[in-house]
C-alpha atoms as a PDB file:
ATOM      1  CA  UNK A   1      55.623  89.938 146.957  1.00  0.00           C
ATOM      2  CA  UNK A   2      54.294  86.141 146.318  1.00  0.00           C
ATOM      3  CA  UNK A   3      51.441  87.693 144.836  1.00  0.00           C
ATOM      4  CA  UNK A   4      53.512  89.934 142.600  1.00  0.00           C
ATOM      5  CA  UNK A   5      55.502  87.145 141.261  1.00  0.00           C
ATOM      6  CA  UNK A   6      58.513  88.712 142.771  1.00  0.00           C
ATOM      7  CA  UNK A   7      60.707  86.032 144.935  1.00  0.00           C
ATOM      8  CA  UNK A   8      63.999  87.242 146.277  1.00  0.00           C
ATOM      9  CA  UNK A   9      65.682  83.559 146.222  1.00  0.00           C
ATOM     10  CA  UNK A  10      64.869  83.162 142.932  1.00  0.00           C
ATOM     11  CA  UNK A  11      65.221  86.442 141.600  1.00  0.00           C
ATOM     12  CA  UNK A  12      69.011  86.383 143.291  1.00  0.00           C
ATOM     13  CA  UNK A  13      69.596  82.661 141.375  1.00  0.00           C
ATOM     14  CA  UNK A  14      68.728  84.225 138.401  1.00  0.00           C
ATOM     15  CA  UNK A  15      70.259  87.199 139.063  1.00  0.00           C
ATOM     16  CA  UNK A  16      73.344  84.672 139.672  1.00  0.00           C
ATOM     17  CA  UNK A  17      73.092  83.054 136.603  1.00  0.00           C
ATOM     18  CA  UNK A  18      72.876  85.755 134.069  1.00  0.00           C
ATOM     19  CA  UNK A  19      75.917  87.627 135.947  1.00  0.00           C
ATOM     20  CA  UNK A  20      78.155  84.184 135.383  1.00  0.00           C
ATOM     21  CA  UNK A  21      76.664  84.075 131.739  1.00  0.00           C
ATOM     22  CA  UNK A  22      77.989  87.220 131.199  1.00  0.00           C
ATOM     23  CA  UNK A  23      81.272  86.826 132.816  1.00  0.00           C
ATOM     24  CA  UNK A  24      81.939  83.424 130.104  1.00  0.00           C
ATOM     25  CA  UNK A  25      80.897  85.777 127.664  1.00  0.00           C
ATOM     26  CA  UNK A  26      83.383  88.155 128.477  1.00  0.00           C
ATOM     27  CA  UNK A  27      86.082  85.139 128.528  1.00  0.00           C
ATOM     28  CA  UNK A  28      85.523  83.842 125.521  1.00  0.00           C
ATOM     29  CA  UNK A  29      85.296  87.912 123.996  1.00  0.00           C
ATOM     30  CA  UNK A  30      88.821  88.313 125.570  1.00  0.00           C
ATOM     31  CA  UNK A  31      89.957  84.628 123.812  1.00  0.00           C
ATOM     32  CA  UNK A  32      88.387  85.963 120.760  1.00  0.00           C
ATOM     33  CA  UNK A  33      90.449  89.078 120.859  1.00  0.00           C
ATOM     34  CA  UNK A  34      93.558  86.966 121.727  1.00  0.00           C
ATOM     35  CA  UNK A  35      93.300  84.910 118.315  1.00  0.00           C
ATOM     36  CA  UNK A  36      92.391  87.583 116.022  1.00  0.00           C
ATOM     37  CA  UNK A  37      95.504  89.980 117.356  1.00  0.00           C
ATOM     38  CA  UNK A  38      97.779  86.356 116.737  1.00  0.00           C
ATOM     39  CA  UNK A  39      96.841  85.633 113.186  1.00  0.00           C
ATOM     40  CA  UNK A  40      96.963  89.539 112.290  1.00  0.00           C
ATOM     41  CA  UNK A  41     100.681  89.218 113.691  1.00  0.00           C
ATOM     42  CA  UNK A  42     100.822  86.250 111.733  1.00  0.00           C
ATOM     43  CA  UNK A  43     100.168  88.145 108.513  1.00  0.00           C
ATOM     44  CA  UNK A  44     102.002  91.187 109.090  1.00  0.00           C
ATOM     45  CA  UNK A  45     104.873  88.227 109.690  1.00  0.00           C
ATOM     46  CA  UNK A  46     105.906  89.862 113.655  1.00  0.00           C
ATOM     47  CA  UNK A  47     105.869  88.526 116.754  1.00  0.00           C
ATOM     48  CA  UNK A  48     105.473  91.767 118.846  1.00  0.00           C
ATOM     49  CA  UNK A  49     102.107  91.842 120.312  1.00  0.00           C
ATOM     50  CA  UNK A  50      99.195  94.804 119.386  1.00  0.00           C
ATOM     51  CA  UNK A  51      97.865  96.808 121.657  1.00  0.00           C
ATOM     52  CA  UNK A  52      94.682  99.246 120.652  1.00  0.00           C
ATOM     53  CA  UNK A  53      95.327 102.678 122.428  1.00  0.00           C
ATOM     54  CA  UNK A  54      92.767 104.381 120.561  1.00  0.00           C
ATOM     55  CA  UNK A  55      88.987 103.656 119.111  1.00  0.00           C
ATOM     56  CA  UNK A  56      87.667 107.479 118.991  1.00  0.00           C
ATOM     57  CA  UNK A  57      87.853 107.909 115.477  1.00  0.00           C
ATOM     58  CA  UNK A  58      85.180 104.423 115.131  1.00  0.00           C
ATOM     59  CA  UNK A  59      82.799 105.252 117.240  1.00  0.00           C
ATOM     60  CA  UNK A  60      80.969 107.264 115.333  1.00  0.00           C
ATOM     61  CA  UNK A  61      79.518 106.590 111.411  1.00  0.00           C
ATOM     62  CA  UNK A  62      81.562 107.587 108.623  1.00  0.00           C
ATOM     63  CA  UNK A  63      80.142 110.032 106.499  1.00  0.00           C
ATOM     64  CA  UNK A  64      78.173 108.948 103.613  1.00  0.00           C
ATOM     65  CA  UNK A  65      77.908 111.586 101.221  1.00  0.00           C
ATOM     66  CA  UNK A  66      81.796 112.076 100.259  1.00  0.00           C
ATOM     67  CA  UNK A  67      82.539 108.329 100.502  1.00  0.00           C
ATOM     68  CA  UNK A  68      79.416 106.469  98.621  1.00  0.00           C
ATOM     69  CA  UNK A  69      80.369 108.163  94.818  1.00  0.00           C
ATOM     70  CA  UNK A  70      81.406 105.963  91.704  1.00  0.00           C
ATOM     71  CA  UNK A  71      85.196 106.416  91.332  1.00  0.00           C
ATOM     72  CA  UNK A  72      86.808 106.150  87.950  1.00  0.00           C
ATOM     73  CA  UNK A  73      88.870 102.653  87.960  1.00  0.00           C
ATOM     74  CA  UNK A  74      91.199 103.625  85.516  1.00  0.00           C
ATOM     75  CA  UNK A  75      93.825 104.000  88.124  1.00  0.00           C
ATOM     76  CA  UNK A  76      93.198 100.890  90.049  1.00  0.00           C
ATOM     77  CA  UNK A  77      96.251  98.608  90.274  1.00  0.00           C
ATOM     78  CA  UNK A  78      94.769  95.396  88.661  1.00  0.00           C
ATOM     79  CA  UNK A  79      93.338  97.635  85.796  1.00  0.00           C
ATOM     80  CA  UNK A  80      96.952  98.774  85.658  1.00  0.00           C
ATOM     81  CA  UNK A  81      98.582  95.430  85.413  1.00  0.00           C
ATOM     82  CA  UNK A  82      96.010  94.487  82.840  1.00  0.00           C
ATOM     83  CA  UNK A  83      96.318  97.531  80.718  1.00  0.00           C
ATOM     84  CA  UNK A  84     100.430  96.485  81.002  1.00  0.00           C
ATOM     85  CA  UNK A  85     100.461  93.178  79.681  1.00  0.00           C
ATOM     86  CA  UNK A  86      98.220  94.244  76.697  1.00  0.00           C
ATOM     87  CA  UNK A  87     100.600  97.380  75.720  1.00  0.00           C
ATOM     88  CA  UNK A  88     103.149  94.734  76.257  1.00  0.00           C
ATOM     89  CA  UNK A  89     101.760  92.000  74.189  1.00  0.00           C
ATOM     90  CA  UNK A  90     100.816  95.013  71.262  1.00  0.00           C
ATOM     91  CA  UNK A  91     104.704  96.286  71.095  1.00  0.00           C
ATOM     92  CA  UNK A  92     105.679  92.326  70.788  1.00  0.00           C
ATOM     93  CA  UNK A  93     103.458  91.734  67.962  1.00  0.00           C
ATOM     94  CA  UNK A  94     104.890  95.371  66.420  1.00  0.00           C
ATOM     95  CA  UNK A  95     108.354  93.725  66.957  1.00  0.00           C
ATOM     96  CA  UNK A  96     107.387  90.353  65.166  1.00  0.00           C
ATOM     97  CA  UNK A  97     106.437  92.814  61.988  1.00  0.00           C
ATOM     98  CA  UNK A  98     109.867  94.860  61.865  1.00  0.00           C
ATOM     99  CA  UNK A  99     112.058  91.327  61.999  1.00  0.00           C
ATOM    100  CA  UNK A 100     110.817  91.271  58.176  1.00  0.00           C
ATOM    101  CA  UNK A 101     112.222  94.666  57.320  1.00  0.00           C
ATOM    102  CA  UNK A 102     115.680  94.192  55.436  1.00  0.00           C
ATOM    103  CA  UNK A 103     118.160  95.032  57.129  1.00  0.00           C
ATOM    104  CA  UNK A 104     121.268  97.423  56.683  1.00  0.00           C
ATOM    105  CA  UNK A 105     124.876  96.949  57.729  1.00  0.00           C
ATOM    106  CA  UNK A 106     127.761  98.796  57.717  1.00  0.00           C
ATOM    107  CA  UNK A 107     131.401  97.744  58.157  1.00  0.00           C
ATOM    108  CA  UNK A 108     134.383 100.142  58.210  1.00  0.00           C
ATOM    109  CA  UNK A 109     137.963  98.619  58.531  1.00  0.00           C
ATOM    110  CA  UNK A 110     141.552 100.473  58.856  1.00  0.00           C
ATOM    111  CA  UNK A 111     144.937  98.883  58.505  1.00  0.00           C
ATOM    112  CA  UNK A 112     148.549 100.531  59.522  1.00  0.00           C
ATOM    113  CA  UNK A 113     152.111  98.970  59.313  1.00  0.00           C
ATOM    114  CA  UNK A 114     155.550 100.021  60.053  1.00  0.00           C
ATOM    115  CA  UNK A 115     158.893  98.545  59.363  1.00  0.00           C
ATOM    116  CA  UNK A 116     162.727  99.503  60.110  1.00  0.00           C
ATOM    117  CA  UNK A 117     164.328  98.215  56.256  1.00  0.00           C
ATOM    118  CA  UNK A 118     164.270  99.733  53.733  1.00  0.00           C
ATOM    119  CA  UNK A 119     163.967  99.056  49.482  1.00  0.00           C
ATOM    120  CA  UNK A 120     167.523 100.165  49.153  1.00  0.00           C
ATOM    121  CA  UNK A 121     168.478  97.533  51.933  1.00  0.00           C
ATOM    122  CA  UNK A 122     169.368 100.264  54.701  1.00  0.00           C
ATOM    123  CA  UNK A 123     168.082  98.505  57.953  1.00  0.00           C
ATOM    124  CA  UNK A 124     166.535 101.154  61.237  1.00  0.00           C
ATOM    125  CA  UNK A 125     164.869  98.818  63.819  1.00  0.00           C
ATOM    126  CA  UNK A 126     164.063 101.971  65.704  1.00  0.00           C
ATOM    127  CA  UNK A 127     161.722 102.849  62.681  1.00  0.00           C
ATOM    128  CA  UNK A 128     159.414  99.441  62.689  1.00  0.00           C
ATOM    129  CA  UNK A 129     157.986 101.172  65.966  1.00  0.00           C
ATOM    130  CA  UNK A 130     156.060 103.913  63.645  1.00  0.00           C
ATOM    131  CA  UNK A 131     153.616 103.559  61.208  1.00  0.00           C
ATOM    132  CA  UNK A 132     154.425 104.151  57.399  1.00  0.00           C
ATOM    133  CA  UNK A 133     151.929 101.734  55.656  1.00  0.00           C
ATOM    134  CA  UNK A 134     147.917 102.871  55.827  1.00  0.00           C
ATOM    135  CA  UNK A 135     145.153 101.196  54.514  1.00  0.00           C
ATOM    136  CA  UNK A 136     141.307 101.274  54.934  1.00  0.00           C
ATOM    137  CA  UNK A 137     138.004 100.013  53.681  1.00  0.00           C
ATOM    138  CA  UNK A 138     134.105 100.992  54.271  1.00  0.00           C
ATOM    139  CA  UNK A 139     131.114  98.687  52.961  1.00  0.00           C
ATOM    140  CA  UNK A 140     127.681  98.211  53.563  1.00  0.00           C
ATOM    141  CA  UNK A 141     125.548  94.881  53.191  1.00  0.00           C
ATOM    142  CA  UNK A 142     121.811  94.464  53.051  1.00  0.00           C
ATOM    143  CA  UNK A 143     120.141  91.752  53.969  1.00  0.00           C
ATOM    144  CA  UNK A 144     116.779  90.310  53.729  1.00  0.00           C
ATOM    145  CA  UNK A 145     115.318  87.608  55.813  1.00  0.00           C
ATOM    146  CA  UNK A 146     113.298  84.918  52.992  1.00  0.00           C
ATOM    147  CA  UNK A 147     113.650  82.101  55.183  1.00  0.00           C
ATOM    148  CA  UNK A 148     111.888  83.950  58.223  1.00  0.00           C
ATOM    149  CA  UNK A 149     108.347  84.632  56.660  1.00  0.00           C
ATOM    150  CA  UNK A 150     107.233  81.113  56.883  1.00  0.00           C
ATOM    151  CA  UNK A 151     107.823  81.556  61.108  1.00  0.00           C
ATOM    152  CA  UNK A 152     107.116  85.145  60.785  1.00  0.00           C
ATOM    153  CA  UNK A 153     103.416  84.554  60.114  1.00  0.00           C
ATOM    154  CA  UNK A 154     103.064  81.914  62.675  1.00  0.00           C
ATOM    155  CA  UNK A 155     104.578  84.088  65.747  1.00  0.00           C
ATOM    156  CA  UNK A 156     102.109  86.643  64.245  1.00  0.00           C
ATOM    157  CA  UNK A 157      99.268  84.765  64.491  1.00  0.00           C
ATOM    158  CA  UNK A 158     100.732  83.066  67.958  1.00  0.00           C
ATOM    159  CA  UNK A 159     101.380  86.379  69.246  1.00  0.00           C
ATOM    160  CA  UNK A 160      98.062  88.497  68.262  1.00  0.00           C
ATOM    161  CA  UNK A 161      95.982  85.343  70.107  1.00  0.00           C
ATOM    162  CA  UNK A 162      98.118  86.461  72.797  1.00  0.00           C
ATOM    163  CA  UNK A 163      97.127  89.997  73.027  1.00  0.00           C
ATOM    164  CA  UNK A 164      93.272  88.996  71.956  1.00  0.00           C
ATOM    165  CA  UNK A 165      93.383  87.146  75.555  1.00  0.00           C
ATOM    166  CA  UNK A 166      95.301  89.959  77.240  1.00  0.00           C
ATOM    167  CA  UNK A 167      92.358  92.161  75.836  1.00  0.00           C
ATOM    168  CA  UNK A 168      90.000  89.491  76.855  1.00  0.00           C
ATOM    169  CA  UNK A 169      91.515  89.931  80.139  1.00  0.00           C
ATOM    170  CA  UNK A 170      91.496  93.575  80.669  1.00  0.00           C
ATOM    171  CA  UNK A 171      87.659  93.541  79.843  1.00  0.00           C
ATOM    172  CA  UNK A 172      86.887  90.841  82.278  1.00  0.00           C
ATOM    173  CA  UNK A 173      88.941  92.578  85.440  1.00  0.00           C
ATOM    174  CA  UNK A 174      87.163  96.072  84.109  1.00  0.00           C
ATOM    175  CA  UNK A 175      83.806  94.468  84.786  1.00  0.00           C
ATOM    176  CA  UNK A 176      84.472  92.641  87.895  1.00  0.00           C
ATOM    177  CA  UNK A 177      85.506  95.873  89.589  1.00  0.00           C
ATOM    178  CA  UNK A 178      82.781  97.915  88.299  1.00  0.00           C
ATOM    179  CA  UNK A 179      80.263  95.098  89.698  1.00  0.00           C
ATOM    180  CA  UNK A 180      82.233  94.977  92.638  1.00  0.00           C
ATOM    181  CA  UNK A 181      81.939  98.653  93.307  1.00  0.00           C
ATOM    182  CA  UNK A 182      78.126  98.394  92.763  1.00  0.00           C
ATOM    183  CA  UNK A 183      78.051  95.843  95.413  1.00  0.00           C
ATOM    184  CA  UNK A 184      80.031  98.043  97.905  1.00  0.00           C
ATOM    185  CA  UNK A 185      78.205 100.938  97.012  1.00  0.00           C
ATOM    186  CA  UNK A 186      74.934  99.430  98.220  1.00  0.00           C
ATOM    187  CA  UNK A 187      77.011  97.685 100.969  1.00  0.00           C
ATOM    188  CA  UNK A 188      77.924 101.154 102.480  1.00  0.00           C
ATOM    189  CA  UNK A 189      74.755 102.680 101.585  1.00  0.00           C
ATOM    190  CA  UNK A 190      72.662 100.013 103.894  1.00  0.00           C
ATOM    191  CA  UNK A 191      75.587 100.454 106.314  1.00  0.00           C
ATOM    192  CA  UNK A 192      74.691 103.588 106.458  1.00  0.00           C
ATOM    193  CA  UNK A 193      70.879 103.549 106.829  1.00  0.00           C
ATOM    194  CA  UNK A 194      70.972 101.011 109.490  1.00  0.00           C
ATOM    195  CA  UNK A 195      73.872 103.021 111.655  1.00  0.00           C
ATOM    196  CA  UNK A 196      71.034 106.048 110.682  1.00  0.00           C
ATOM    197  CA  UNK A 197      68.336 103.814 112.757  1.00  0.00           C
ATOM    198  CA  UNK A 198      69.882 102.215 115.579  1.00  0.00           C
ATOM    199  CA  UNK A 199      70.486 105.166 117.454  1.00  0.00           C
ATOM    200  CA  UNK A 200      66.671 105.213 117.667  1.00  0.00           C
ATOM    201  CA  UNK A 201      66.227 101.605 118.678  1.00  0.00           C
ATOM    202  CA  UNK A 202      69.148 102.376 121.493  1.00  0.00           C
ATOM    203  CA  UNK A 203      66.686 105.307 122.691  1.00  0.00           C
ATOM    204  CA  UNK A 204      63.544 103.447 123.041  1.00  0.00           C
ATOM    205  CA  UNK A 205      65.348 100.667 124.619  1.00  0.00           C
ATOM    206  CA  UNK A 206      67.319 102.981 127.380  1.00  0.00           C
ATOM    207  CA  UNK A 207      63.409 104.452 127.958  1.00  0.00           C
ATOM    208  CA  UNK A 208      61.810 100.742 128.202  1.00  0.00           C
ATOM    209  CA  UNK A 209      64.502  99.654 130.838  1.00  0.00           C
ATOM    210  CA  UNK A 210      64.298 103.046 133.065  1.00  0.00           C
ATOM    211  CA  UNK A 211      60.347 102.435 132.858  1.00  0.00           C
ATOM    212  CA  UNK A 212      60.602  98.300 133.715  1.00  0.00           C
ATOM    213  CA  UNK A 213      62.938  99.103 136.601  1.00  0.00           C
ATOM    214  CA  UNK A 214      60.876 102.066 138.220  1.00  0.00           C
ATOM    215  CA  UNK A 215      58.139  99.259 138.036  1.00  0.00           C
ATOM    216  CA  UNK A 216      60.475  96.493 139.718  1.00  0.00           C
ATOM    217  CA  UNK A 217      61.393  98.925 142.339  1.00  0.00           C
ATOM    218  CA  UNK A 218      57.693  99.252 143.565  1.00  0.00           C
ATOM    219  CA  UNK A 219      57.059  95.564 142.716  1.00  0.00           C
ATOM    220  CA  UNK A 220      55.042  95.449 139.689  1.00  0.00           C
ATOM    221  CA  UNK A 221      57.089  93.309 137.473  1.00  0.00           C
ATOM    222  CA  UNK A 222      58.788  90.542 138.585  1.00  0.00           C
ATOM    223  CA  UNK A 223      62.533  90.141 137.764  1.00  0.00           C
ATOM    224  CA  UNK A 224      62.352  88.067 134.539  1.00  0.00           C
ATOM    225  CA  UNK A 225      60.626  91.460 132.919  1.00  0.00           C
ATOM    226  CA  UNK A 226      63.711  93.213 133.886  1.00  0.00           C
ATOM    227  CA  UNK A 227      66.249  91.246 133.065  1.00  0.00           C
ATOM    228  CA  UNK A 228      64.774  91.149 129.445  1.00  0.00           C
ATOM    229  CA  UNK A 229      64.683  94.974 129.268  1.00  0.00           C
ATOM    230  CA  UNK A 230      68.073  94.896 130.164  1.00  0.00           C
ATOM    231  CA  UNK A 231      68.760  92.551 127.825  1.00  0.00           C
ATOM    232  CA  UNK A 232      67.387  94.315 124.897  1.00  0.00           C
ATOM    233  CA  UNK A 233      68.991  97.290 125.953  1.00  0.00           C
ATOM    234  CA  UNK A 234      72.314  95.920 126.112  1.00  0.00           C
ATOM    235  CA  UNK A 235      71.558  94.371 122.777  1.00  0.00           C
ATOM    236  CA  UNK A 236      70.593  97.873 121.387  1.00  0.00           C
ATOM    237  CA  UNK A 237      74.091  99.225 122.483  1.00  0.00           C
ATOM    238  CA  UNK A 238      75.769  96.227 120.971  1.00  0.00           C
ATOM    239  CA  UNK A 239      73.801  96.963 117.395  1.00  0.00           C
ATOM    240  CA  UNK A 240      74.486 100.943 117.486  1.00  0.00           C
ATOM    241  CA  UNK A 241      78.833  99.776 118.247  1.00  0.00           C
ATOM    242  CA  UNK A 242      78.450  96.863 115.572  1.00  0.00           C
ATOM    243  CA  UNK A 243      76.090  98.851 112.842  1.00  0.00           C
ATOM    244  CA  UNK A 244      79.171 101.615 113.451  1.00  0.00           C
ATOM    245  CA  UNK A 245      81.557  99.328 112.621  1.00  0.00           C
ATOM    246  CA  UNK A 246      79.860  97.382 109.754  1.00  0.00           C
ATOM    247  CA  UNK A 247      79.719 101.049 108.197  1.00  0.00           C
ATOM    248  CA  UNK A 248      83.783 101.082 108.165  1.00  0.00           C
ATOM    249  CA  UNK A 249      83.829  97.771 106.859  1.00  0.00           C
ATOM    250  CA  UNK A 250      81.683  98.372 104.381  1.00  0.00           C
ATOM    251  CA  UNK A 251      83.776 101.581 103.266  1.00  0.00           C
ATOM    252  CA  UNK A 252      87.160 100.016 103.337  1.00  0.00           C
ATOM    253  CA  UNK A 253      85.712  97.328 101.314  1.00  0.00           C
ATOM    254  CA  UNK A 254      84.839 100.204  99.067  1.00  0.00           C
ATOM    255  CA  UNK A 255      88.439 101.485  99.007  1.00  0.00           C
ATOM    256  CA  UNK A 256      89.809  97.995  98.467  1.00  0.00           C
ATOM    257  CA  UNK A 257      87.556  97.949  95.302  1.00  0.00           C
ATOM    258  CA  UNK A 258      88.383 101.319  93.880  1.00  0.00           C
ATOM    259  CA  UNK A 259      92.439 100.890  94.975  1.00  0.00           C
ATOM    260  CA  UNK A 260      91.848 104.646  96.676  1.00  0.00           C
ATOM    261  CA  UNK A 261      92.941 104.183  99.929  1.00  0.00           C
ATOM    262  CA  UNK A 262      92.521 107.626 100.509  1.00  0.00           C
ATOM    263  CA  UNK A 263      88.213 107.063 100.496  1.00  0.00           C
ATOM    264  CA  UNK A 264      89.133 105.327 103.947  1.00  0.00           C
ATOM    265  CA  UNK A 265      92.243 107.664 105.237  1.00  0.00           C
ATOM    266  CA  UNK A 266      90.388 110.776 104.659  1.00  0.00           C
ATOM    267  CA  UNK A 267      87.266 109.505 106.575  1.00  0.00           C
ATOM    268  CA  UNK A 268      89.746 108.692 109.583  1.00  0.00           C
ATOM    269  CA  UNK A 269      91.277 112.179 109.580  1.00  0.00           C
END
């Protein structure tokens, strides 16, 4: 077994050794875990703790075809708020132009009296509680504002900078999210090649291990050549569960961009 390199005290040290490596690993995993479930309680502002029943729907790759299409932006809520403040800005400046208009009153006034004596000089109190005296009068007035058009044309020219920036505005968030859905569209569509390959690299991994391990068994490797086997198969597994869920990242990074939340929900269904 000398001869073969193979040397059962050392091969159990380093046995030893990798299985404490691993067993920090999986502390500090389970810290990681710890944090990342306190600062998501932390923004959804609870203190009741999360606990993940169910990872089915991940462990598989989402599916490309219906998920990695341009999607009109119209609809998107920051597009939305943009479009807003211009239509808002637009109806002020229409406003400014209508204070010039003249404008048109019209009054109306009635009057009504009673009184208990009479011309003759006959005095009824009880009659001063009725009306016998009417009057009434209707106008109109129409007035123009000459001392406004010296501000009018200012707040016109204040107010149509105003909605040249909202414009401005709406243009610049338009092309931000259509150059941010280019960048998640190739985002998810490398997602999706590499989740495509690793289930290939996991293969010829699991069949290198099996054949360095029938080999250690009749002691023709020594136990370093295993443990690296092992080690690239584990690290296989790790890429095919990580390439998964960079491909879900990538698509609700998609659906954050196009304000469809439905691109993610309907992949989860």
């Amino acid at each position: 077994m000398t001869k073969n390199g193979l040397r059962p005290g050392v091969d159990t040290a380093l046995f030893l050794s990798e299985l404490s490596r691993a067993r920090i690993d999986l502390i500090n995993a389970r810290k990681n875990l710890q944090v990342l479930k306190i600062k998501l309680s932390a923004l959804m502002v609870t203190d009741s703790s999360f606990v993940i029943t169910d990872t089915t729907k991940f462990n598989r790759s989402p599916d490309g075809e219906k998920s990695n299409k341009d999607t009109s932006l119209s609809e998107h809520p920051l597009i939305r708020l943009a479009q807003s403040r211009v239509d808002w800005s637009k109806a002020k400046e229409s406003l400014i132009k209508k204070n010039l208009l003249p404008k048109l009153n019209i009054w109306a006034t009635t009057f009504a009296r009673g009184s208990g004596i009479y011309p003759d000089g006959t005095i009824k109190s009880s009659d001063g509680w009725g009306f016998s005296k009417y009057n009434y009068g209707v106008g109109f007035q129409v007035a123009f504002p000459i001392l406004k058009f010296s501000d009018e044309k200012f707040q016109k020219a204040e107010q149509n900078f105003i909605s040249k920036s909202n414009e401005a505005m709406l243009n610049q968030t338009s092309l931000e999210l259509s150059k941010q859905q280019d960048i998640s569209n190739v985002t998810l569509q490398n997602a999706l090649e590499v989740a495509k390959e690793t289930p290939v690299q996991l293969q010829s991994a699991d069949y290198a291990y099996k054949a360095i391990l029938i080999r250690y068994n009749t002691g023709l490797v020594n136990f370093s050549d295993l443990i690296q086997a092992q080690f690239n198969l584990v690290k296989a597994e790790t890429d095919l569960k990580k390439s998964y869920w960079e491909a879900w990242k990538a698509l609700l990074f998609k659906t954050a961009v196009t304000g469809d939340l439905n691109i993610f929900l309907n992949e989860v269904k």
